[in-house]
Protein backbone atom coordinates (compact mmCIF):
# COMPACT_ATOMS: atom_id res chain seq x y z
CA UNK A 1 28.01 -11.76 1.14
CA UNK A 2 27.03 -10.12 -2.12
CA UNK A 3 24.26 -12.05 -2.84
CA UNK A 4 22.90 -11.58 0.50
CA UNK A 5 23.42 -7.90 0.04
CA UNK A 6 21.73 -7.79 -3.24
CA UNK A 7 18.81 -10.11 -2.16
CA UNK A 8 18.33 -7.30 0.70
CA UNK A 9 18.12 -4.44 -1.50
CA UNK A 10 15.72 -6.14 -3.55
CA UNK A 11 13.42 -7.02 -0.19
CA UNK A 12 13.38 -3.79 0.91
CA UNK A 13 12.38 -2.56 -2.66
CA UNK A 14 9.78 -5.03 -2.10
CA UNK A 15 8.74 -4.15 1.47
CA UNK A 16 8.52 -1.10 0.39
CA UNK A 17 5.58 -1.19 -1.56
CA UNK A 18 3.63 -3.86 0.74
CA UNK A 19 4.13 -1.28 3.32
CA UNK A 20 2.33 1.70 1.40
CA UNK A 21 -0.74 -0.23 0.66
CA UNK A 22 -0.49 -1.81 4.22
CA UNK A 23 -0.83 1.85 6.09
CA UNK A 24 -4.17 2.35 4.14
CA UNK A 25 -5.86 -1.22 5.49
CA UNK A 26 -3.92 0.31 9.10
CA UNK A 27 -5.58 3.48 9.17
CA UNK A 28 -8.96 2.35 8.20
CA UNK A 29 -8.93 -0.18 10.77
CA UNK A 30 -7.55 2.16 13.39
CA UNK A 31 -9.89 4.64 12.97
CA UNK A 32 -13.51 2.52 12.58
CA UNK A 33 -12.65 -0.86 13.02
CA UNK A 34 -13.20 -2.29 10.16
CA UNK A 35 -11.07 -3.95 7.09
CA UNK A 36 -11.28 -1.74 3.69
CA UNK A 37 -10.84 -4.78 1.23
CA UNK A 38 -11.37 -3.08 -1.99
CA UNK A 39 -8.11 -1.04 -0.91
CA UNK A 40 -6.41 -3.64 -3.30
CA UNK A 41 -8.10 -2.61 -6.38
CA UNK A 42 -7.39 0.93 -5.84
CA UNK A 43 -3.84 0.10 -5.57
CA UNK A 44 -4.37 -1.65 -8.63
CA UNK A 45 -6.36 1.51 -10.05
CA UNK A 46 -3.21 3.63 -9.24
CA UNK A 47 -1.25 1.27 -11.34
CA UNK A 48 -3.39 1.62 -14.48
CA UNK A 49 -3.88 5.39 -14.41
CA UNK A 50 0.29 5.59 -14.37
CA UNK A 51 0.38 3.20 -17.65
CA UNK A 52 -2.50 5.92 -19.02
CA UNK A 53 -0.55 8.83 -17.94
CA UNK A 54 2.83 7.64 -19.17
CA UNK A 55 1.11 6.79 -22.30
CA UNK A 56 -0.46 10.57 -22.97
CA UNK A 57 3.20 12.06 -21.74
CA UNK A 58 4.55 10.25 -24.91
CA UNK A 59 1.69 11.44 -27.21
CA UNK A 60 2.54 15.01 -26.02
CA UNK A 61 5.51 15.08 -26.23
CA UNK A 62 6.63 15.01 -22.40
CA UNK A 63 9.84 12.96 -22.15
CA UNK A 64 12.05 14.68 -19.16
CA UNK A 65 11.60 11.68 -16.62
CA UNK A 66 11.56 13.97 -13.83
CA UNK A 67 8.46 16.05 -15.06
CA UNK A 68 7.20 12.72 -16.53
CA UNK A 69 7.35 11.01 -12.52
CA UNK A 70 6.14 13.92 -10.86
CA UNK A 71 3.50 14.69 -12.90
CA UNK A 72 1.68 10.87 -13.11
CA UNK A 73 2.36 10.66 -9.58
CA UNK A 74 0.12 13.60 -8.52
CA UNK A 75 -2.34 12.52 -11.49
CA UNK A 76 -2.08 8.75 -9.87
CA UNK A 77 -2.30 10.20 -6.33
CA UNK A 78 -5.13 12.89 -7.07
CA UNK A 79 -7.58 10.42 -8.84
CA UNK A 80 -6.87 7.43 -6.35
CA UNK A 81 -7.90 9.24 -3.91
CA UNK A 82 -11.32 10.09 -5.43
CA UNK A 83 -12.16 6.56 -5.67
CA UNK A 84 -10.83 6.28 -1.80
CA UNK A 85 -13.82 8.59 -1.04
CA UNK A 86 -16.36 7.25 -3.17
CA UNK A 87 -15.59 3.85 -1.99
CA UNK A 88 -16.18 4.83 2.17
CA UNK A 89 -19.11 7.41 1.39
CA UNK A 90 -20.64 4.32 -0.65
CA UNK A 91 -19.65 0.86 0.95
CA UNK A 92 -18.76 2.35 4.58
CA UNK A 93 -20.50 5.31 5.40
CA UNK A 94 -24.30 4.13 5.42
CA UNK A 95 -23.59 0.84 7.15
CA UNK A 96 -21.36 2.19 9.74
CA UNK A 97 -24.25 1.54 12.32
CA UNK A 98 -24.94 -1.74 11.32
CA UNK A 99 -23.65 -4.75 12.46
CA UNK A 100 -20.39 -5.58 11.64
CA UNK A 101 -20.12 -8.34 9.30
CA UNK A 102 -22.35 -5.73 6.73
CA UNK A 103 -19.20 -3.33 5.83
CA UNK A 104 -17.49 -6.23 5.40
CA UNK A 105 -19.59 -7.98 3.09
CA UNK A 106 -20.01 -4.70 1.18
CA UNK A 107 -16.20 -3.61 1.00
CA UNK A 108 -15.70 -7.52 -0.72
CA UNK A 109 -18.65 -6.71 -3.20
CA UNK A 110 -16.81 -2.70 -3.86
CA UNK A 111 -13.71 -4.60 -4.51
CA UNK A 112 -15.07 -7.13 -7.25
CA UNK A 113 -17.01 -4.43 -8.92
CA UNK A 114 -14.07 -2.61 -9.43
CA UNK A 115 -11.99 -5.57 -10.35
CA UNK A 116 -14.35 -6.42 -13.05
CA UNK A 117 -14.77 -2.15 -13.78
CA UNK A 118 -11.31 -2.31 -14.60
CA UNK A 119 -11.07 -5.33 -16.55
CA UNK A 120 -14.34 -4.16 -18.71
CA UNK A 121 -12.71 -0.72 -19.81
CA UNK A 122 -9.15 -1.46 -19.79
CA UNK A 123 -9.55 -5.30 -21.10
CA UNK A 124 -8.07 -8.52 -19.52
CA UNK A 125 -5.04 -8.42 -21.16
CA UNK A 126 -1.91 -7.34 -19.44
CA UNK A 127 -0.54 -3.80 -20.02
CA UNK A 128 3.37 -3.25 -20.38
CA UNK A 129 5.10 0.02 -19.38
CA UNK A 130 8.39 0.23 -21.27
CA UNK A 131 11.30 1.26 -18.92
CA UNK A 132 10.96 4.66 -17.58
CA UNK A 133 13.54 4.95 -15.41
CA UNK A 134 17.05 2.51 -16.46
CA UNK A 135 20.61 1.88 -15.09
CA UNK A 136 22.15 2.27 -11.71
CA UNK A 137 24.70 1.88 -9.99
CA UNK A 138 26.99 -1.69 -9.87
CA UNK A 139 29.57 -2.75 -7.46
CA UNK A 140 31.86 -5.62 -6.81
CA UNK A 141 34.11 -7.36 -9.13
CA UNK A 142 33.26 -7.89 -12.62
CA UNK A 143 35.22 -11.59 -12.09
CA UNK A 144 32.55 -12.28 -9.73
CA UNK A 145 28.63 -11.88 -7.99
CA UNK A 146 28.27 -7.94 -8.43
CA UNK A 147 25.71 -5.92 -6.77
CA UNK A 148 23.19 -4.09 -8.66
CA UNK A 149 21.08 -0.72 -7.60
CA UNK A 150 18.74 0.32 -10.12
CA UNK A 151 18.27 3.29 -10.04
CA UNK A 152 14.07 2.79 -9.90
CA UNK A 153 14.86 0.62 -6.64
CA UNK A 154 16.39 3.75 -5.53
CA UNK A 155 13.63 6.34 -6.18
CA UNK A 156 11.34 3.71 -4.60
CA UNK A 157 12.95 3.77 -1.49
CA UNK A 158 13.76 7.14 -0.88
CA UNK A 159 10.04 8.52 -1.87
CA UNK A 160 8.80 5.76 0.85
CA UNK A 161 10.88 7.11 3.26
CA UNK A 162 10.30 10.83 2.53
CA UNK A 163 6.13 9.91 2.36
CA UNK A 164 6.08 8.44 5.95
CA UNK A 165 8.32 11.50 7.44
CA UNK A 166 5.78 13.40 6.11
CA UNK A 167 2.74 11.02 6.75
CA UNK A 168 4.12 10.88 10.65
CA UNK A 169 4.61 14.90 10.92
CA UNK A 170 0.77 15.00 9.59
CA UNK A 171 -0.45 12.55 12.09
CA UNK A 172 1.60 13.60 15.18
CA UNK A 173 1.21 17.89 14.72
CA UNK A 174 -1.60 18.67 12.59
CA UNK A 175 -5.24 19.28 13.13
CA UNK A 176 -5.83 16.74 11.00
CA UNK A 177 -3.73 14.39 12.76
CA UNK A 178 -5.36 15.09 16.27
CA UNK A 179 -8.86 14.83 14.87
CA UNK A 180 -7.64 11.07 13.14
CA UNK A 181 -6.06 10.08 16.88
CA UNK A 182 -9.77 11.50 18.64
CA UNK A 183 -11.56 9.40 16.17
CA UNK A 184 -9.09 6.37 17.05
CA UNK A 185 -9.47 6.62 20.30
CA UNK A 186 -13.19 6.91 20.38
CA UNK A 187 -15.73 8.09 17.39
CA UNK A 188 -18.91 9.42 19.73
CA UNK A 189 -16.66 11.18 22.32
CA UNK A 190 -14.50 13.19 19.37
CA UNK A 191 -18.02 13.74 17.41
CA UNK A 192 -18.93 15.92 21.04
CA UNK A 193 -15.95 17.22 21.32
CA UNK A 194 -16.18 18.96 18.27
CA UNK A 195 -14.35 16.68 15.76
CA UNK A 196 -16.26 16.42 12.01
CA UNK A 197 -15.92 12.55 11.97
CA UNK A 198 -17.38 11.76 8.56
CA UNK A 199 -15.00 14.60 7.39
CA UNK A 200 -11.96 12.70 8.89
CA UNK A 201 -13.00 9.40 8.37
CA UNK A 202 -13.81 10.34 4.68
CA UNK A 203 -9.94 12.20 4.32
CA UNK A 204 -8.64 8.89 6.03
CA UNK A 205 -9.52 6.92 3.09
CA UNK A 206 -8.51 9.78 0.91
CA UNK A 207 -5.12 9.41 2.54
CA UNK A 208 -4.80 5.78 2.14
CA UNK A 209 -5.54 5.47 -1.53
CA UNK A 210 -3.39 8.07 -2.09
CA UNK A 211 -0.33 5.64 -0.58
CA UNK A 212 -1.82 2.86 -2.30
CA UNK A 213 -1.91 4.78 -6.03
CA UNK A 214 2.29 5.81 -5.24
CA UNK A 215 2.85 1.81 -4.60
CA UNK A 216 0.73 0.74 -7.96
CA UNK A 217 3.05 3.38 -9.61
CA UNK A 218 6.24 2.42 -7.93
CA UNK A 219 4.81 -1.90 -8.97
CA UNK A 220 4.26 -0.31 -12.63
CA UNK A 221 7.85 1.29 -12.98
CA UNK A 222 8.99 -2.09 -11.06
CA UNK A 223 7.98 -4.90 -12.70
CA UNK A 224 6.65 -3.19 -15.78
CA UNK A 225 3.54 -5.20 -16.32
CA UNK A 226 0.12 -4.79 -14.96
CA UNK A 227 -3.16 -6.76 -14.87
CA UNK A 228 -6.53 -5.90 -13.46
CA UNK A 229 -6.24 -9.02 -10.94
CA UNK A 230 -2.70 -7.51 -9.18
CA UNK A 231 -4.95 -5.94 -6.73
CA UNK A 232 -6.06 -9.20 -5.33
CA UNK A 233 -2.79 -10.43 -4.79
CA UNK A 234 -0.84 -7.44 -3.62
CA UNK A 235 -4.33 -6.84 -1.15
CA UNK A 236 -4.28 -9.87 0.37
CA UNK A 237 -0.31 -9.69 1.04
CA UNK A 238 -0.48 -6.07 2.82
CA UNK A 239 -3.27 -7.02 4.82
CA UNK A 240 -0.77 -9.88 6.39
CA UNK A 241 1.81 -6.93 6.46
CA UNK A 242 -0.67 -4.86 8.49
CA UNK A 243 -1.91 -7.87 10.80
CA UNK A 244 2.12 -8.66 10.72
CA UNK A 245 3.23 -5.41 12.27
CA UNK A 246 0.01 -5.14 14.23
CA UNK A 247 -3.18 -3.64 12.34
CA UNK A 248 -3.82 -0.44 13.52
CA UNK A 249 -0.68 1.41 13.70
CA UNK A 250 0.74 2.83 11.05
CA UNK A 251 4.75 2.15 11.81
CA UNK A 252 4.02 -1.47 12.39
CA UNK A 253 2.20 -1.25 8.61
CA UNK A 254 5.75 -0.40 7.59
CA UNK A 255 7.60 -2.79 9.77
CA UNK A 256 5.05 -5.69 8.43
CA UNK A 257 5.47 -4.26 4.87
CA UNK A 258 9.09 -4.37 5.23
CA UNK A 259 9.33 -7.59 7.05
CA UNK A 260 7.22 -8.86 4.11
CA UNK A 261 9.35 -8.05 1.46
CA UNK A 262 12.62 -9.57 3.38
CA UNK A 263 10.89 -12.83 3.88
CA UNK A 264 10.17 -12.97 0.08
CA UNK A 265 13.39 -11.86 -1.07
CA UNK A 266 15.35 -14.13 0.92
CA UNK A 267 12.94 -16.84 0.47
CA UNK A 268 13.25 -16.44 -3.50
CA UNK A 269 17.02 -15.85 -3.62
CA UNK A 270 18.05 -19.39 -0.83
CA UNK A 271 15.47 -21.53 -1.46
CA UNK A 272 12.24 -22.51 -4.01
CA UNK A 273 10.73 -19.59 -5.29
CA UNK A 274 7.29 -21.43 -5.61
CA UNK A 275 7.15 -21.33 -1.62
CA UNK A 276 8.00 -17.74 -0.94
CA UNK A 277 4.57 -17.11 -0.03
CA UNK A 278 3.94 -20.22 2.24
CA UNK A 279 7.08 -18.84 3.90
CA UNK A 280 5.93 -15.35 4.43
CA UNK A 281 2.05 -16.72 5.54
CA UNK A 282 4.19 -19.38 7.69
CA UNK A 283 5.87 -16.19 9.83
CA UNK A 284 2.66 -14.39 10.22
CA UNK A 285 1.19 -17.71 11.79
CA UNK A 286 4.18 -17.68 14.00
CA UNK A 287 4.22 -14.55 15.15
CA UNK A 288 0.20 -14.32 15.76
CA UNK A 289 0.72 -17.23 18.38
CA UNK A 290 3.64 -15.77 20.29
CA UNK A 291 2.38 -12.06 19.60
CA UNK A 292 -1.70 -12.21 19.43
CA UNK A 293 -1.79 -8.30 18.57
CA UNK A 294 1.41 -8.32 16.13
CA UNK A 295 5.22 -6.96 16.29
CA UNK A 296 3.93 -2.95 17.11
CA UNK A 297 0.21 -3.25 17.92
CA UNK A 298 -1.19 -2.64 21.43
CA UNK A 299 -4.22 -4.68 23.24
CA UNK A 300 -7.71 -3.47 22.93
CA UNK A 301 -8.73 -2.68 26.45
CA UNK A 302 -12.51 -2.55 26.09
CA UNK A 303 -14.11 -0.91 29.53
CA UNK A 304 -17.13 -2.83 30.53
C-alpha cells in the first residue's frame, strides 16, 4: 500500500505538469480550431529562462527561495507569454482565412525554428539546475517502504491547483472570459456583436504560454535538467492529454493531464519502464474508440 501511495503522489506530480501545457493546446483549439504545435517549445522556452533567472539570482545575490520562486516565475510567465503572441500574430493570425492544413503546416515550421533558436543561443548541451527547493516530508516505518513528499512535489501541486481556481474564475466571470466563450462558440457572430477577436484570440495564446512557462519551471525544479529537445517530447504527450480529456475544454486538459501522469507513474513503478509510454498512447487509443470526442469533450454539432 505504500508503494502504491508513493507511485500516486509521484503521478499526480506528473499529471500535473502535462495538464498545464495541455490547457494551452485546449484553448487554442477551442477558440479557432486549430492545433498550436510550437506550444511545446515555449514550454520548453519557459524552462530555459528559469535556469537563466536562477542563475542571475545567484550572481546577485538573491538566495531567499521564496523571493527566488516568485520572482523567475513572473520573469518565466511574463516573457513566455511574449513569444505566445508573437507566435499567433506570426504563424496564426495571417493564415486564419486560409485553408486549414496552412496554420498547421506553419505552427510545425514556428516550432522547429524555435527548437533550433534555442539550441543555437543556449547550445545543445543539457543545462542542470542545482536543487532549489530540498527535503520533505517522510512517513512510514524506517524498517520498511516509506513514503516520501518532497517538498517541490508539493509546491507543484498546490500552485496547479490554485492556477486553475483562478484560470476557471477568469473564464466563467470576467469580460475576458465571456469574450473567449463568444469566440468559442462562434468567431463572425462575437466579431458583430462587439467582441475584439484578434484581441482575445491574441490574449488566448498569451494565456496559454503563460501555463506552459509555470510547467517548464515546475519540469526545471523537477527533474533538474533541461535540453532544447524537451519541448518535443513533453508537446507531443499534452496534446494526447488534451485529445485524452477531450480537446477543447479546459477541465478535461486537466483530467487528460492528470490521467497522463497516473498511467506513467503506475506504469513505471509495476511494470517495464521502457513501455510507459506505449501504455499511456495504448489508453488514449482505447478511449478514442469507446469515447470519439474524449472523457469531458462534447460533439461538434455543425448546422447545415
Amino acid at each position: 500500500m505504500p508503494y502504491f501511495v508513493q507511485q500516486l503522489i509521484n503521478g499526480l506530480t506528473l499529471g500535473a505538469m502535462y495538464g498545464l501545457i495541455a490547457i494551452g493546446y485546449s484553448m487554442v483549439y477551442g477558440i479557432i480550431g486549430m492545433i498550436n504545435f510550437a506550444h511545446g517549445e515555449i514550454y520548453m522556452i519557459g524552462a530555459f529562462l528559469t535556469v537563466i533567472c536562477f542563475s542571475l539570482l545567484g550572481m546577485v545575490g538573491v538566495t531567499w527561495v521564496p523571493l527566488s520562486l516568485v520572482m523567475v516565475l513572473l520573469v518565466a510567465m511574463a516573457c513566455t507569454a511574449a513569444y505566445g503572441w508573437t507566435v499567433e500574430r506570426i504563424a496564426y493570425r495571417p493564415l486564419r482565412g486560409s485553408f486549414r492544413l496552412a496554420p498547421l503546416i506553419s505552427a510545425i515550421g514556428m516550432s522547429i525554428f524555435l527548437q533550433n533558436y534555442v539550441q543555437l543561443t543556449q547550445g545543445a548541451t543539457n543545462k542542470a539546475l542545482p536543487p532549489v527547493v530540498i527535503g520533505g516530508f517522510v512517513f512510514g516505518d524506517a524498517s520498511g517502504f516509506t513514503i516520501t513528499i518532497s517538498y517541490i512535489q508539493i509546491f507543484m501541486i498546490l500552485l496547479t491547483v490554485v492556477l486553475m481556481i483562478g484560470f476557471s474564475y477568469l473564464i466563467a466571470s470576467t469580460p475576458l472570459g465571456r469574450a473567449q466563450r463568444a469566440c468559442q462558440q462562434d468567431l463572425v457572430m462575437a466579431g458583430l456583436c462587439g467582441v475584439n477577436v484578434d484581441r482575445t484570440i491574441s490574449l488566448t495564446f498569451v494565456m496559454g504560454a503563460a501555463l506552459a512557462a509555470v510547467a517548464g519551471m515546475m519540469a526545471t525544479l523537477y527533474y533538474g535538467v533541461i535540453d532544447f529537445y524537451i519541448g518535443f517530447v513533453a508537446g507531443v504527450k499534452a496534446f494526447t492529454a488534451a485529445v485524452l480529456g477531450g480537446i477543447g475544454s479546459i477541465p478535461g486538459a486537466m483530467l487528460g493531464g492528470l490521467a497522463l501522469g497516473l498511467v506513467e507513474a503506475f506504469w513505471s513503478g509495476y511494470f517495464a519502464t521502457g513501455y510507459k509510454d506505449v501504455a499511456a498512447f495504448g489508453i488514449l487509443v482505447l478511449v478514442l474508440i469507446f469515447l470519439p470526442t474524449g472523457l469531458l469533450g462534447k460533439p461538434e454539432v455543425e448546422k447545415v
